[in-house]
C-alpha atoms as a PDB file:
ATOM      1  CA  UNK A   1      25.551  10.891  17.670  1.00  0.00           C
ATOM      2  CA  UNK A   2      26.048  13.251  15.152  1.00  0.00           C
ATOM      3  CA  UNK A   3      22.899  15.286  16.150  1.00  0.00           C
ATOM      4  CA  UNK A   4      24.378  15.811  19.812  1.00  0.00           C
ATOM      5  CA  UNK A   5      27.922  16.550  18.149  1.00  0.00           C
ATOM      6  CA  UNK A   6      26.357  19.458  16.452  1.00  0.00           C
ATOM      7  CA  UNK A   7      23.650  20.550  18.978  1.00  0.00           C
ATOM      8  CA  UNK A   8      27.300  21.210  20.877  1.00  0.00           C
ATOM      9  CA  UNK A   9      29.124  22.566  18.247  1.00  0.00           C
ATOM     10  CA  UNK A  10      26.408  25.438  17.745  1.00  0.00           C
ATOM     11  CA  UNK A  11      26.124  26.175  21.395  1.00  0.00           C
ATOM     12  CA  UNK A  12      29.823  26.290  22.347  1.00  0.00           C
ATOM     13  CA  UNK A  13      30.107  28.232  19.273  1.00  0.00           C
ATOM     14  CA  UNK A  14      27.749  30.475  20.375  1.00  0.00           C
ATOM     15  CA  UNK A  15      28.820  30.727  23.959  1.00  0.00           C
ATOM     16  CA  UNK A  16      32.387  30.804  23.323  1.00  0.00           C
ATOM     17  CA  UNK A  17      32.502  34.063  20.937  1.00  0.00           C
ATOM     18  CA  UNK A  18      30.073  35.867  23.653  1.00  0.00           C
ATOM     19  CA  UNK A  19      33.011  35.142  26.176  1.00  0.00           C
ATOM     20  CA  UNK A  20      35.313  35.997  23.835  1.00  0.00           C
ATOM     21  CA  UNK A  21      34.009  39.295  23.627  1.00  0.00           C
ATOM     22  CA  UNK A  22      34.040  39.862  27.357  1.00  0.00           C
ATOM     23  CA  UNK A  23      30.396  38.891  27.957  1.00  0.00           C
ATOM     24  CA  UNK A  24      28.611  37.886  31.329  1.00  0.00           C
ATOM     25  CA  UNK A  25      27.995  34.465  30.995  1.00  0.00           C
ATOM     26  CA  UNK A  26      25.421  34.796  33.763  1.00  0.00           C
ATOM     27  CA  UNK A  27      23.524  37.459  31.758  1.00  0.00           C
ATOM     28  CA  UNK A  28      22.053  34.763  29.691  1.00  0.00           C
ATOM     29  CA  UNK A  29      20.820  33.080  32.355  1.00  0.00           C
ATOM     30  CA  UNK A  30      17.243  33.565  32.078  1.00  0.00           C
ATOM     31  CA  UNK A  31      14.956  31.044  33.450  1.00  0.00           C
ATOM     32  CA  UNK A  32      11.987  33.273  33.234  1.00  0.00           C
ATOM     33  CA  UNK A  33      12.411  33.550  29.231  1.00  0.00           C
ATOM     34  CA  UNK A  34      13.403  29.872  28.273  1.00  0.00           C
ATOM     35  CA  UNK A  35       9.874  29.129  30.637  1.00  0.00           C
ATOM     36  CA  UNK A  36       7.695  32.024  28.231  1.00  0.00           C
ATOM     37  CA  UNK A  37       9.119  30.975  24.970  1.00  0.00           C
ATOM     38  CA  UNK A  38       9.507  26.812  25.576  1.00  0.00           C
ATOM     39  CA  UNK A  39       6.080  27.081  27.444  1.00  0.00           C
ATOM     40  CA  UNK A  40       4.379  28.909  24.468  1.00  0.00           C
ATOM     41  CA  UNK A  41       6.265  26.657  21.562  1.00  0.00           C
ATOM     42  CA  UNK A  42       5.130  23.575  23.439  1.00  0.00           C
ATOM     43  CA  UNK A  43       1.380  24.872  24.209  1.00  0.00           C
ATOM     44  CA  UNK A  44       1.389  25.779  19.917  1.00  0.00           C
ATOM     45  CA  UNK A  45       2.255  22.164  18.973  1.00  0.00           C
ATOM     46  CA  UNK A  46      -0.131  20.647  21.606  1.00  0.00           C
ATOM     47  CA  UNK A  47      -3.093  23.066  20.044  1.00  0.00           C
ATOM     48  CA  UNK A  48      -2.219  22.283  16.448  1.00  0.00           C
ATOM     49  CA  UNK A  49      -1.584  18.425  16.772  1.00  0.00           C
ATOM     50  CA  UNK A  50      -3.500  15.001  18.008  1.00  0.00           C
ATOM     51  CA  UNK A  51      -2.003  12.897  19.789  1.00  0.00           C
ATOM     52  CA  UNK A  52      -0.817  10.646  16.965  1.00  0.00           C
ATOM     53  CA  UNK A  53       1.372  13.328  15.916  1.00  0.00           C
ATOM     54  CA  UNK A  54       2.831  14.185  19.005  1.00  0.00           C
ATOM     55  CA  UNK A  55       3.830  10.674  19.547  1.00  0.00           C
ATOM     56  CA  UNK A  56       5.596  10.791  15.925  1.00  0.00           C
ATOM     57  CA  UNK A  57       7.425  13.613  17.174  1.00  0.00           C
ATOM     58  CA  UNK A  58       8.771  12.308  20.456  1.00  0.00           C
ATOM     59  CA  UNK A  59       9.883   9.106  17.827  1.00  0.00           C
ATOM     60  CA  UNK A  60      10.853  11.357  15.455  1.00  0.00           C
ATOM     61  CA  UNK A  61      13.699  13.173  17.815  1.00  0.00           C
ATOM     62  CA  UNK A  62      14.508  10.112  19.128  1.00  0.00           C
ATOM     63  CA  UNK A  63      15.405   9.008  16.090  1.00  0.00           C
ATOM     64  CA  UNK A  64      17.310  12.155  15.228  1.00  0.00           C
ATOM     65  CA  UNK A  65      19.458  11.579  17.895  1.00  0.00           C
ATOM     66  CA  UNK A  66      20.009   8.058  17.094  1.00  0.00           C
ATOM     67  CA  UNK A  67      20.813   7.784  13.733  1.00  0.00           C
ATOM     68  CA  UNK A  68      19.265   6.303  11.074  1.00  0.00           C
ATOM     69  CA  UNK A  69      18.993   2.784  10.715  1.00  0.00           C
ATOM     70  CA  UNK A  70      18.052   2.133   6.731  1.00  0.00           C
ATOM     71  CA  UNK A  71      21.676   1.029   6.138  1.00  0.00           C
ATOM     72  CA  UNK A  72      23.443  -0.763   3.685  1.00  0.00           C
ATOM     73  CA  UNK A  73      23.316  -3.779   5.631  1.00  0.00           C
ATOM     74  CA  UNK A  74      19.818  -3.522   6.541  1.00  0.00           C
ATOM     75  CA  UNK A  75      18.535  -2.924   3.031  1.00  0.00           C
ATOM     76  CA  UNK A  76      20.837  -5.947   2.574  1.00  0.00           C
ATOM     77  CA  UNK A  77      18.443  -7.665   5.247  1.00  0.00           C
ATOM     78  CA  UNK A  78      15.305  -7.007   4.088  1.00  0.00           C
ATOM     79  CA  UNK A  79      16.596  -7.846   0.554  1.00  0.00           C
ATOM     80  CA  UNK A  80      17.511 -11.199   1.759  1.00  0.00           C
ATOM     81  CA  UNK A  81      13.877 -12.240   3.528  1.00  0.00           C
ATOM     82  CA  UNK A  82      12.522 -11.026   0.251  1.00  0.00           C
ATOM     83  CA  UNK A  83      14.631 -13.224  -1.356  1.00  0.00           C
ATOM     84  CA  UNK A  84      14.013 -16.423   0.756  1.00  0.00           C
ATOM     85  CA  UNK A  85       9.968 -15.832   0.526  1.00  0.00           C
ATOM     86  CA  UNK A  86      10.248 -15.561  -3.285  1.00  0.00           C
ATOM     87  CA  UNK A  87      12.104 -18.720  -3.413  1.00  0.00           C
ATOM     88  CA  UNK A  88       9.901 -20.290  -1.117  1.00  0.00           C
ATOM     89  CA  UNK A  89       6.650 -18.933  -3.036  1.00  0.00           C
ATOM     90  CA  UNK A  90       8.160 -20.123  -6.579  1.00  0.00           C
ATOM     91  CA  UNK A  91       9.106 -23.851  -5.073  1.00  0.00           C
ATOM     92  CA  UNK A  92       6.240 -24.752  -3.476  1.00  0.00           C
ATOM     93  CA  UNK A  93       3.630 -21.842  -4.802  1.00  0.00           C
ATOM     94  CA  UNK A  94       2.107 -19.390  -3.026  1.00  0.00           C
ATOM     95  CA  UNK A  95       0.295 -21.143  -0.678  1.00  0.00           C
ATOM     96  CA  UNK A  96       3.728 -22.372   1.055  1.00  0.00           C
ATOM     97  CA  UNK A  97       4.194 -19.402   2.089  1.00  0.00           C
ATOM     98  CA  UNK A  98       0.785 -18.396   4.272  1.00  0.00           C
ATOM     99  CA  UNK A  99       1.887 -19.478   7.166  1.00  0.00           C
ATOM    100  CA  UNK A 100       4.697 -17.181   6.734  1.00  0.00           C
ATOM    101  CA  UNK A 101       2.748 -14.139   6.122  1.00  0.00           C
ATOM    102  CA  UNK A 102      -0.673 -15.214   8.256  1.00  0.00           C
ATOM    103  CA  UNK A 103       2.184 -15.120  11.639  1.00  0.00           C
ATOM    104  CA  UNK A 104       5.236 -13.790  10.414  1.00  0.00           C
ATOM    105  CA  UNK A 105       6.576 -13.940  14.415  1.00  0.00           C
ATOM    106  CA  UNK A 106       6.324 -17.561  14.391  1.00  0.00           C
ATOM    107  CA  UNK A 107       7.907 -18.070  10.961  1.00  0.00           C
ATOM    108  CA  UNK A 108      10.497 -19.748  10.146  1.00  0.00           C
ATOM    109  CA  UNK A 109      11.777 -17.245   7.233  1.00  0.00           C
ATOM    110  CA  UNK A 110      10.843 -13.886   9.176  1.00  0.00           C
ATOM    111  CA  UNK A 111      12.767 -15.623  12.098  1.00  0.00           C
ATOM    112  CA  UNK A 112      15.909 -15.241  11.138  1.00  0.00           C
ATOM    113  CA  UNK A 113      15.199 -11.026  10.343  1.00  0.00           C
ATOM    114  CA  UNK A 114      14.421 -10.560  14.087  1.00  0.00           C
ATOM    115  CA  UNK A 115      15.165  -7.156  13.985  1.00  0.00           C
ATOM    116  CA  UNK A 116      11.806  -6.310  10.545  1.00  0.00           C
ATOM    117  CA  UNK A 117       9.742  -8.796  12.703  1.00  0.00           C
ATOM    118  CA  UNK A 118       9.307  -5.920  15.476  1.00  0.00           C
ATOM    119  CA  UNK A 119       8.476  -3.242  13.084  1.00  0.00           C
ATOM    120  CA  UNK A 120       5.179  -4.386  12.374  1.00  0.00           C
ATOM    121  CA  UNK A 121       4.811  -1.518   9.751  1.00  0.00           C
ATOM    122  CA  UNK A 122       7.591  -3.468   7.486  1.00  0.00           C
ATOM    123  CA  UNK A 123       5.660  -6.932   7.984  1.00  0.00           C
ATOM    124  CA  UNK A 124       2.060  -5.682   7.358  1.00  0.00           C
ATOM    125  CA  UNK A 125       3.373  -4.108   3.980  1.00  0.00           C
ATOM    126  CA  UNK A 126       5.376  -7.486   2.711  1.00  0.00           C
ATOM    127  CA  UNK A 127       2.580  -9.517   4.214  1.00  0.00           C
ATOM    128  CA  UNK A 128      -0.504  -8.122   2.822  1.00  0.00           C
ATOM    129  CA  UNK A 129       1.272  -7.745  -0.100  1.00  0.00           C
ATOM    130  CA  UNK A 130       1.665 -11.388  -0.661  1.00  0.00           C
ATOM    131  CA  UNK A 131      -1.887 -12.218   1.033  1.00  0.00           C
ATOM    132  CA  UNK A 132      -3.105 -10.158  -1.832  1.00  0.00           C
ATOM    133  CA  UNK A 133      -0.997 -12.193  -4.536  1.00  0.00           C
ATOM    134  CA  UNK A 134      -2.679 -15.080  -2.729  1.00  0.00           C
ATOM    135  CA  UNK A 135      -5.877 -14.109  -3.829  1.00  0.00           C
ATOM    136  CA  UNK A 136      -5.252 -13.358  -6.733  1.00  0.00           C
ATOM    137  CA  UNK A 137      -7.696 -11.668  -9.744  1.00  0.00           C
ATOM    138  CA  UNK A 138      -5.674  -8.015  -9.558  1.00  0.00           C
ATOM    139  CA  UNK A 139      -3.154  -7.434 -12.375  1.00  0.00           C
ATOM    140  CA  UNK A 140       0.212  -6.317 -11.683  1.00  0.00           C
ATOM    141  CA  UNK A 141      -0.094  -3.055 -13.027  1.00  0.00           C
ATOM    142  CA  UNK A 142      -2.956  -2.686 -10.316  1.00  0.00           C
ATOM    143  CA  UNK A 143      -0.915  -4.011  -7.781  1.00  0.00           C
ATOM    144  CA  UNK A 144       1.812  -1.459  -8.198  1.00  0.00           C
ATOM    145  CA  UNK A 145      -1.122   1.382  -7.936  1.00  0.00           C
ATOM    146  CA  UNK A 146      -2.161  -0.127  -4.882  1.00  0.00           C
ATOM    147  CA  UNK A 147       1.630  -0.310  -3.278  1.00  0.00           C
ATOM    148  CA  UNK A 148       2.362   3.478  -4.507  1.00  0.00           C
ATOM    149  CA  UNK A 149      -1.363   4.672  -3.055  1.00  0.00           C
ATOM    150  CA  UNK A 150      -0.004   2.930   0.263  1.00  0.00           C
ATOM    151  CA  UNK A 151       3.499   4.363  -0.023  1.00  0.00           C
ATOM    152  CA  UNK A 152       1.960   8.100  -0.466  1.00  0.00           C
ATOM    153  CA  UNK A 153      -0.671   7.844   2.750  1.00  0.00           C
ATOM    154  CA  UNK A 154       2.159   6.477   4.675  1.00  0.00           C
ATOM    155  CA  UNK A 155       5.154   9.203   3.864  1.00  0.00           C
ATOM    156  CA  UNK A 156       2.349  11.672   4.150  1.00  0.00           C
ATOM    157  CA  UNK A 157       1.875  10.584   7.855  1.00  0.00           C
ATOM    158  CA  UNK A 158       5.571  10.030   8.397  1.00  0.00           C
ATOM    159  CA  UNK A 159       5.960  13.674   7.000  1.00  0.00           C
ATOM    160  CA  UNK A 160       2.939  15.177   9.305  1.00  0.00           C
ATOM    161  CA  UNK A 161       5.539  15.199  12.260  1.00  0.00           C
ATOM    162  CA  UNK A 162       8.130  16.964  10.438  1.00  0.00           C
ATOM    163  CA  UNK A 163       5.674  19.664   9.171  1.00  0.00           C
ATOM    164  CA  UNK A 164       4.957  20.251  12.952  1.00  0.00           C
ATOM    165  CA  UNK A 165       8.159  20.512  14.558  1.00  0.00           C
ATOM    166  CA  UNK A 166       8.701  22.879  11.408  1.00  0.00           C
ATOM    167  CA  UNK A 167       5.726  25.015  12.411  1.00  0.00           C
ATOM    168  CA  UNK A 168       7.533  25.356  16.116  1.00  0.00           C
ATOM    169  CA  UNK A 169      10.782  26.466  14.895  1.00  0.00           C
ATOM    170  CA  UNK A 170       8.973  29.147  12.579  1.00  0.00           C
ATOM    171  CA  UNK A 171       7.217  30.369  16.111  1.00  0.00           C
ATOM    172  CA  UNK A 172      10.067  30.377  18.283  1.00  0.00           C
ATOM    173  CA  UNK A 173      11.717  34.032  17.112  1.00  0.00           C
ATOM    174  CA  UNK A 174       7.967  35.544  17.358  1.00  0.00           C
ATOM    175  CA  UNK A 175       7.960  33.953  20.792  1.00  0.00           C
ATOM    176  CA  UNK A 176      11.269  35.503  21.797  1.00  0.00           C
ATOM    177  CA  UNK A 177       9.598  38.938  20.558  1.00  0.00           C
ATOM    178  CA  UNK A 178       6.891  38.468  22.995  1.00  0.00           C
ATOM    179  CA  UNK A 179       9.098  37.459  25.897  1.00  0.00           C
ATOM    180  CA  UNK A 180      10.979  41.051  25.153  1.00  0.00           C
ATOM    181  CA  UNK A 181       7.823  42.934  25.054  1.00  0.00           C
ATOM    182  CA  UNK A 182       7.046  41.494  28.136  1.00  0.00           C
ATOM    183  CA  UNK A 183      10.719  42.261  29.336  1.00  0.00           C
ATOM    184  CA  UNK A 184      10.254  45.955  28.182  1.00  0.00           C
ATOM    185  CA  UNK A 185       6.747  46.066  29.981  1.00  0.00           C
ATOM    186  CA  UNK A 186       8.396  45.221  33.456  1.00  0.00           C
ATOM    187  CA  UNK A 187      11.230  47.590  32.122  1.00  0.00           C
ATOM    188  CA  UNK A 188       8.903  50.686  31.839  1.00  0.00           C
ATOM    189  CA  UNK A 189       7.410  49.870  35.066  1.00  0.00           C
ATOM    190  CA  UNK A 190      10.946  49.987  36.918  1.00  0.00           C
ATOM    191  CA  UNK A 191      11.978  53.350  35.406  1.00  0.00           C
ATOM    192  CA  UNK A 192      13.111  56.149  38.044  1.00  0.00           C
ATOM    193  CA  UNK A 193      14.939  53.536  39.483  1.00  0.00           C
ATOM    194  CA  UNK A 194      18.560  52.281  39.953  1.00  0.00           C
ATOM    195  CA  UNK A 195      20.158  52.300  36.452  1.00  0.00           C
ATOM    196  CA  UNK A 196      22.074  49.388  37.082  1.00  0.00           C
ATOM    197  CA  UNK A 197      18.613  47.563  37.748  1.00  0.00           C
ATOM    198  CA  UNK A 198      17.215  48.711  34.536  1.00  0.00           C
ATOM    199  CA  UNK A 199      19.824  47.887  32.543  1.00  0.00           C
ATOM    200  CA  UNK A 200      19.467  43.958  34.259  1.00  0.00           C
ATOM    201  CA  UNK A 201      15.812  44.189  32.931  1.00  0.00           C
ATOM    202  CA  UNK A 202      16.517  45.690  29.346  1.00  0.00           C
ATOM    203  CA  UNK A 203      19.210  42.910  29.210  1.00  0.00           C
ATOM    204  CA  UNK A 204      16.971  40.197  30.150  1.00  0.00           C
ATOM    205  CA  UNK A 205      14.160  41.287  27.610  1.00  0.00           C
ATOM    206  CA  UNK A 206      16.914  41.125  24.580  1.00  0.00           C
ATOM    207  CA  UNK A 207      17.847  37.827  25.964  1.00  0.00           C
ATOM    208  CA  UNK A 208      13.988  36.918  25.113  1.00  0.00           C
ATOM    209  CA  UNK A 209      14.760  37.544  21.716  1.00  0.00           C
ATOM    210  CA  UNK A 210      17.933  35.895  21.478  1.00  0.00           C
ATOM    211  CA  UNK A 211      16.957  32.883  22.602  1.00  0.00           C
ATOM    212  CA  UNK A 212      13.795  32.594  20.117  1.00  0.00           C
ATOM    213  CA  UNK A 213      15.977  33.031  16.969  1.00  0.00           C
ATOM    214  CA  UNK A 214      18.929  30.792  18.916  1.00  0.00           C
ATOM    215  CA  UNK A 215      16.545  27.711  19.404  1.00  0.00           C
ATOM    216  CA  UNK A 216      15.093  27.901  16.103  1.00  0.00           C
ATOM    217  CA  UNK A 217      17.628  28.036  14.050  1.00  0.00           C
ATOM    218  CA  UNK A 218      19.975  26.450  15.938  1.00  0.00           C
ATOM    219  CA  UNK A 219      18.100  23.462  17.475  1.00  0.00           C
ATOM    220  CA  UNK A 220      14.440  23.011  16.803  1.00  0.00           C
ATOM    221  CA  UNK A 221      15.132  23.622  13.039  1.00  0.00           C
ATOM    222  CA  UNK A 222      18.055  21.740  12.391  1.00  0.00           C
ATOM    223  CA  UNK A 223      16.520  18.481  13.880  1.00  0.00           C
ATOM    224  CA  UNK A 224      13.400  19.107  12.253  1.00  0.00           C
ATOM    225  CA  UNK A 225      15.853  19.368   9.039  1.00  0.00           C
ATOM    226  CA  UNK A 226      17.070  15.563  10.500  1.00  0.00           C
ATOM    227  CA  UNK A 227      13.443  14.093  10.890  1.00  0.00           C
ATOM    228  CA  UNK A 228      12.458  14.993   7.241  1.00  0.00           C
ATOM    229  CA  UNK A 229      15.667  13.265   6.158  1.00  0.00           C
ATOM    230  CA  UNK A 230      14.895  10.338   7.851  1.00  0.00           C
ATOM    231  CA  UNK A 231      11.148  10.340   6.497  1.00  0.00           C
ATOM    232  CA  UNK A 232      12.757  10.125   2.695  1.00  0.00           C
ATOM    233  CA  UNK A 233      15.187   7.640   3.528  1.00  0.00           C
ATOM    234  CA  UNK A 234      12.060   5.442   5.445  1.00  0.00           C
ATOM    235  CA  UNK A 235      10.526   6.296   1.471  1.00  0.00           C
ATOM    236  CA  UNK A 236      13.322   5.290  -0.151  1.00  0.00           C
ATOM    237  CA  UNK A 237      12.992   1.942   1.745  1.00  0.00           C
ATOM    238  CA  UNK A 238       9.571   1.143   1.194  1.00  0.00           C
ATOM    239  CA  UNK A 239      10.292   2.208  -2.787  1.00  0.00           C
ATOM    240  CA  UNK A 240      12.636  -0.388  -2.749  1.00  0.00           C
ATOM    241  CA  UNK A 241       9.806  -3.170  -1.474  1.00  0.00           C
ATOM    242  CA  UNK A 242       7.231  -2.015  -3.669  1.00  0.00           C
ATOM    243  CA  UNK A 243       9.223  -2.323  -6.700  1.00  0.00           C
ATOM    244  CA  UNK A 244      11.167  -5.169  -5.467  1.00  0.00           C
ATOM    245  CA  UNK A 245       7.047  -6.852  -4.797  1.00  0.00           C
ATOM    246  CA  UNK A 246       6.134  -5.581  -8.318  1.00  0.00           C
ATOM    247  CA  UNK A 247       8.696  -7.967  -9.737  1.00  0.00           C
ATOM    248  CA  UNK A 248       7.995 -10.864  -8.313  1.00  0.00           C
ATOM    249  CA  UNK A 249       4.191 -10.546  -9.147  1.00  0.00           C
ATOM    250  CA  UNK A 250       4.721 -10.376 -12.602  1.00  0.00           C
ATOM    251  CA  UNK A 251       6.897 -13.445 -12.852  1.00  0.00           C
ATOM    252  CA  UNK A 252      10.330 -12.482 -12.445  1.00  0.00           C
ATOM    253  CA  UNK A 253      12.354 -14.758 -11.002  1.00  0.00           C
ATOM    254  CA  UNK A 254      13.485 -14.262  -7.016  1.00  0.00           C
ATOM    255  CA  UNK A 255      17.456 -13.108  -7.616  1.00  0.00           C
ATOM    256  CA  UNK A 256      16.232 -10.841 -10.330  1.00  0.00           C
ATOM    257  CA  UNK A 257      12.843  -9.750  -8.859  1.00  0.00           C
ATOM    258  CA  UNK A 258      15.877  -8.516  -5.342  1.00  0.00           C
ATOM    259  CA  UNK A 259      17.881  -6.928  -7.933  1.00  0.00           C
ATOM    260  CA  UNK A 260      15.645  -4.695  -9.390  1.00  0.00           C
ATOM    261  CA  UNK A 261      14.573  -3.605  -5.999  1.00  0.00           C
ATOM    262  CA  UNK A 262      18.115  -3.262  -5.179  1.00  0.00           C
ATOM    263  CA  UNK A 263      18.504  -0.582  -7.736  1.00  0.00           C
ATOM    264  CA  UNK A 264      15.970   1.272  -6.089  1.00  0.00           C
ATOM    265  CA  UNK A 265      18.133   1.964  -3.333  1.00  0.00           C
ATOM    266  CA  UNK A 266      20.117   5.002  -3.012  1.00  0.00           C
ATOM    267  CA  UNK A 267      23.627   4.998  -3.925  1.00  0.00           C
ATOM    268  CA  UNK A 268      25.449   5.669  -0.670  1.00  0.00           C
ATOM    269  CA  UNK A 269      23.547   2.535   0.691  1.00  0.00           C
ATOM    270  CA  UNK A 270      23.104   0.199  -1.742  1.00  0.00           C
ATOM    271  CA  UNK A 271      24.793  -2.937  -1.551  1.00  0.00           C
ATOM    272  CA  UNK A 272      26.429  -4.567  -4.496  1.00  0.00           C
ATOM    273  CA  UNK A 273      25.270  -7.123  -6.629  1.00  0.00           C
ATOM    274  CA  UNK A 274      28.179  -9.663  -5.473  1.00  0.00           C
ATOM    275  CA  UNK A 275      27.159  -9.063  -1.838  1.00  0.00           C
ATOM    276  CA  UNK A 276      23.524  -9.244  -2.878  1.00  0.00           C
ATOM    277  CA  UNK A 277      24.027 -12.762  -4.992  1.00  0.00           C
ATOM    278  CA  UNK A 278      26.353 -14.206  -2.274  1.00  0.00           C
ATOM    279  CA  UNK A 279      23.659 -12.866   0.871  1.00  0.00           C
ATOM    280  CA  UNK A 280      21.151 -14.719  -0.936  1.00  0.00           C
ATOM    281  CA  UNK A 281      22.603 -17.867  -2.058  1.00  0.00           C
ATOM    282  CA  UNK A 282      24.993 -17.961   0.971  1.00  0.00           C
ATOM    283  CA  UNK A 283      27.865 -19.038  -0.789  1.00  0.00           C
ATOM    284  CA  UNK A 284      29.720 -17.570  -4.226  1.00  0.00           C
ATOM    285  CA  UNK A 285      30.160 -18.662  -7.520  1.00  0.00           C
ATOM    286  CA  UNK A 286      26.980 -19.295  -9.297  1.00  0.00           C
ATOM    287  CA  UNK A 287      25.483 -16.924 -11.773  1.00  0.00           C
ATOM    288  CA  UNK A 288      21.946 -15.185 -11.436  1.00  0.00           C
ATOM    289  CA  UNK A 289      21.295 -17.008 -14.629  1.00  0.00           C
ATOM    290  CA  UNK A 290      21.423 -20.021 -12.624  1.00  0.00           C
ATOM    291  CA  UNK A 291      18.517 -18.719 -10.866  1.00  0.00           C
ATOM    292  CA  UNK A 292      16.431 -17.902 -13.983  1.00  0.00           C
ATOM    293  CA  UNK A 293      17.022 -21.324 -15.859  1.00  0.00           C
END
């Protein structure tokens, strides 16, 4: 929402102080431009990027437009499965749990998180984090290397999109330069004619220009700008389940083993410990020390 909000403010911004100053709206109207410098932007990203990447993109702006979803209340979520595994695991042992992780869509615990169940990027890191534990024979030290080596390929993917859309804004005011050359080309070839009709064509070259430096800094930018914010906050969240994974593995109890993921999370979403302690336990009053004993 917010995206849109400001993809208007910029271009009523824009349009308004042109008509402010007297301007012909219908000057800017330049089909023939937006088709040379869009065309060319879009033919750069499809030379420079696989398939894979273009589909991140499409996601990617998607996303921009939608807001992000790693919220307070669903780092509060994904707190709370982690939570009712751990408790589950520490119970009845590890082995309880394997059904869990083997089909988390059929499980009972993943169940009532529909909304992690679909991303299957989520479940394969808690699951095959805890199939691992199952096996056993890896310290925890070596377990957090593993979970940070996973964290790194993944935010370097996530961030591969980002560093594309980038590399279109960068081309888009070169772009508009070669849509006015081209303008000034057909411009030299109408000279000796009507002024009037040379001054259309100068004005439709500089409109090349205009709308290269326009659309990168004012849109293709600015959402790339959104995307890479996004990617950190998607880091931020799988910080929070390594660490919050770490724990557990080395013994911590379940309430404590949340909490210390829970301080992994950054301020403006993280959830407090009272919420945390009464999501987990579903009801108030007892202590985390309840938990440890």
């Amino acid at each position: 929402m917010f995206a849109i909000i400001g993809i208007l403010v910029v271009f009523g911004a824009v349009v308004g102080g042109y008509l402010m100053e007297k301007g012909q709206l219908l000057v800017l109207m330049q089909p023939a431009e937006l088709v040379i410098i869009g065309g060319a932007s879009v033919g750069t990203v499809l030379i420079a990027n696989p398939p894979r990447i273009l589909r991140r993109i499409l996601q990617g702006l998607a996303g921009a437009f939608a807001g992000s979803r790693y919220t307070l209340d669903w780092h509060l979520k994904s707190l709370k499965l982690l939570y009712d595994l751990f408790d589950q695991a520490r119970r009845g042992g590890l082995p309880s749990i394997e059904a869990e992780v083997e089909d988390p869509a059929r499980g009972k615990t993943f169940a009532n998180q529909p909304a992690i169940v679909k991303d299957h990027h989520i479940c394969a890191f808690i699951c095959d984090t805890l199939r691992t534990m199952m096996i056993g024979g890896m310290e925890p030290f070596d377990l957090d290397q593993m979970l940070e080596t996973d964290l790194d390929v993944h935010h370097h993917e996530t961030s591969e999109s980002v560093s594309a859309l980038n590399t279109m804004a960068d081309a888009l005011p070169g772009l508009g330069i070669v849509a006015a050359v081209l303008g000034v080309v057909i411009t030299m070839g109408a000279l000796g004619g009507k002024p009037e009709e040379i001054g259309h064509k100068v004005a439709a070259a500089l409109v090349g220009t205009f709308l290269g430096i326009l659309l990168c800094y004012g849109l293709i930018g600015p959402l790339a700008a959104s995307m890479s914010k996004t990617a950190d906050a998607e880091h931020s969240y799988y910080q929070m389940l390594r660490v919050t994974l770490a724990a557990f593995n080395k013994g911590i109890p379940p309430l404590l083993a949340v909490e210390i993921g829970r301080r992994a999370i950054p301020g403006h979403v993280r959830p407090r410990f009272a919420e945390l302690e009464k999501t987990c336990r579903n009801k108030g009053g007892e202590q985390p020390a309840a938990q440890a004993a």
